[in-house]
Protein backbone atom coordinates (compact mmCIF):
# COMPACT_ATOMS: atom_id res chain seq x y z
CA UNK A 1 -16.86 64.77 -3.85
CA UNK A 2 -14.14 66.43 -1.99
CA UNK A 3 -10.26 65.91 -3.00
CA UNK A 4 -9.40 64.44 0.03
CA UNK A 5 -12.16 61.63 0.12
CA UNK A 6 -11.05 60.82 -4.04
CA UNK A 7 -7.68 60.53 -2.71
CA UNK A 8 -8.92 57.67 -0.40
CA UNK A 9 -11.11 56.19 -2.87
CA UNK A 10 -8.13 55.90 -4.88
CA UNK A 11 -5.68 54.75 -2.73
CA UNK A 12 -7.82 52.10 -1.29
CA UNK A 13 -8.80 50.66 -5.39
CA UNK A 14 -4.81 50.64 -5.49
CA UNK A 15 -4.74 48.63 -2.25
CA UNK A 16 -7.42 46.32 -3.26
CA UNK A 17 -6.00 45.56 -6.90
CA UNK A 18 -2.44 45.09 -5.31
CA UNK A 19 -4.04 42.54 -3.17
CA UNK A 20 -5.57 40.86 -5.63
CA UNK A 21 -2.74 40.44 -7.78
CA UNK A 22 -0.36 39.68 -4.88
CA UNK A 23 -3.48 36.34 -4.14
CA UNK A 24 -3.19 35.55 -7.50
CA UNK A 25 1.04 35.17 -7.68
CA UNK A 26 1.10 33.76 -4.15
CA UNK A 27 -0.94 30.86 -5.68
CA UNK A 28 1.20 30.36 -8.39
CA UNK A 29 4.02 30.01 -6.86
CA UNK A 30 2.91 27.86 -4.14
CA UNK A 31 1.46 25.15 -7.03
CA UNK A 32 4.63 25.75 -8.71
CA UNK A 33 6.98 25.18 -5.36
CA UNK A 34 5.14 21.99 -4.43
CA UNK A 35 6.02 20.39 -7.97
CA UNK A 36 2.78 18.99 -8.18
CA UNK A 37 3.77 17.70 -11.94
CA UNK A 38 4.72 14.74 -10.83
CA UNK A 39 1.80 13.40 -9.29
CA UNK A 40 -0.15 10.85 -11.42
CA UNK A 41 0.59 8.33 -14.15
CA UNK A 42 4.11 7.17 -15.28
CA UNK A 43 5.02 4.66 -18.35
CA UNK A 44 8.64 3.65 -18.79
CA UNK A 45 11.46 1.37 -19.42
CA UNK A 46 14.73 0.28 -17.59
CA UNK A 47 17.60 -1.40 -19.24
CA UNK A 48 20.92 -2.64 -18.17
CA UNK A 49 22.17 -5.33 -15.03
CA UNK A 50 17.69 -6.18 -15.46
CA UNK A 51 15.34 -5.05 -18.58
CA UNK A 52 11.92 -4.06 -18.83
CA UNK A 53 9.23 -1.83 -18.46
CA UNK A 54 7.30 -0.29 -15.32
CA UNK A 55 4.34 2.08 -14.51
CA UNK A 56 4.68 4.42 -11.73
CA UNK A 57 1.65 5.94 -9.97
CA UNK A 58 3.01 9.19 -7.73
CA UNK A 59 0.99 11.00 -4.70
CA UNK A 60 2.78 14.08 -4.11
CA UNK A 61 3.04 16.15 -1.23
CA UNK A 62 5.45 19.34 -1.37
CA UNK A 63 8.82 17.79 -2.64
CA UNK A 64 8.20 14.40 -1.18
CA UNK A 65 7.11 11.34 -3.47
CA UNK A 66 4.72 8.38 -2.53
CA UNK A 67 3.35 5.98 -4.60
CA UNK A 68 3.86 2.37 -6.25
CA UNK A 69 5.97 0.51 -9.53
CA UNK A 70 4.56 -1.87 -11.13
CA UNK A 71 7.78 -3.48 -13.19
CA UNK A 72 7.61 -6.47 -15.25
CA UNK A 73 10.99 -8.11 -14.23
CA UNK A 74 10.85 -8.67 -11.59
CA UNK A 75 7.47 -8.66 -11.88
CA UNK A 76 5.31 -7.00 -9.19
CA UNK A 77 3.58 -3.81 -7.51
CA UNK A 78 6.67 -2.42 -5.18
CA UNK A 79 5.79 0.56 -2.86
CA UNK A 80 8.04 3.98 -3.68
CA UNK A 81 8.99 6.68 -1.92
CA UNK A 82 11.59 9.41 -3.47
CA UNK A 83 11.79 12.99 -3.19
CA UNK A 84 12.23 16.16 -5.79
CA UNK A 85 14.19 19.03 -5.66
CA UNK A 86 15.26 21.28 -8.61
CA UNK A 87 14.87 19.27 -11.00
CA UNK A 88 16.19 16.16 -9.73
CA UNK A 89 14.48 12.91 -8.44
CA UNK A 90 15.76 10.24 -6.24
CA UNK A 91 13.28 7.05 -5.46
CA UNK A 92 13.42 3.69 -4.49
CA UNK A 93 11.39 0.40 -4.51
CA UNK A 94 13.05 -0.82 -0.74
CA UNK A 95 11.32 -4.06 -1.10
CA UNK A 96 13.52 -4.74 -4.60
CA UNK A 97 16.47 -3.50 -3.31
CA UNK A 98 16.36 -0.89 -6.47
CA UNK A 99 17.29 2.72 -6.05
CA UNK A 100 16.20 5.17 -8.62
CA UNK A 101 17.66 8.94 -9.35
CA UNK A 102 17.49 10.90 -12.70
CA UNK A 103 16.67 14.55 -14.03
CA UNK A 104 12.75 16.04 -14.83
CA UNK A 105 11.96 17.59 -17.98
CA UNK A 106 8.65 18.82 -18.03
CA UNK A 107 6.47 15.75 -18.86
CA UNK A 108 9.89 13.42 -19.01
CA UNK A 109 12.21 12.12 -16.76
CA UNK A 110 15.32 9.93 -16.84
CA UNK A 111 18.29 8.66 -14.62
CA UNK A 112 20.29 5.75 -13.28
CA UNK A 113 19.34 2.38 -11.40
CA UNK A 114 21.19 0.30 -8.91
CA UNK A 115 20.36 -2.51 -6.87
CA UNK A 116 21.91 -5.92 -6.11
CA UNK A 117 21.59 -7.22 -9.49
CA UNK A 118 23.49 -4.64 -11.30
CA UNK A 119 22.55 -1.12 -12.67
CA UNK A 120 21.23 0.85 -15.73
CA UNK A 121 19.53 3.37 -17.17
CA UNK A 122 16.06 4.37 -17.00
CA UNK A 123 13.12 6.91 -18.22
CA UNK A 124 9.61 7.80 -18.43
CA UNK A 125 7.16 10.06 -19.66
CA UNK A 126 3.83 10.97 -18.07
CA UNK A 127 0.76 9.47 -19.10
């Protein structure tokens, strides 16, 4: 084998492991950008102005939340939508009137409510 054609073998096995690393980190980060954590399961509790206890189902698309609360007072199945972005979460149930925002932790998250009956505190862990 001649030293020019091992040069060429070489440099195209560096070009072909760069690319598959570069496939591999490109598809992290894209899972990791869209924040697709949130999407599922939710139980948690809100106290304050109202007190109780909801489940949140999430559909997630990039930073933009969809989904439904189930809350037991007042009791129902509200629609959601919210967004996420850096670590922070804003959503609201318009049909309630409630407005949600709070901090993610991982597998957590907490915040603030308001709506017309008052305000309080909220949080809920992924189930």
């Amino acid at each position: 084998m001649t030293r020019a054609r091992r040069t060429t073998l070489w440099i195209a096995a560096a070009f072909l492991a760069l690319a598959c690393c570069g496939s591999t980190i490109a598809a992290a980060s894209s899972q990791a950008a869209s924040g697709s954590k949130l999407a599922g399961n939710w139980k948690g509790h809100y106290s304050g102005g109202v007190s109780g206890h909801f489940t949140i189902h999430w559909k997630q698309t990039g930073s933009l939340l969809h989904g439904t609360i189930k809350l037991s007072n007042p009791s129902g199945t509200y629609a959601l939508d919210g967004s996420v972005r850096h670590g922070k979460i804003k959503f609201g149930a318009v049909t309630v009137g409630a407005r949600y925002k709070g901090k993610l932790h991982g597998t957590t998250m907490s915040g603030t409510w308001t709506s017309g009956e008052g305000g309080g505190s909220w949080s809920a862990t992924k189930s």
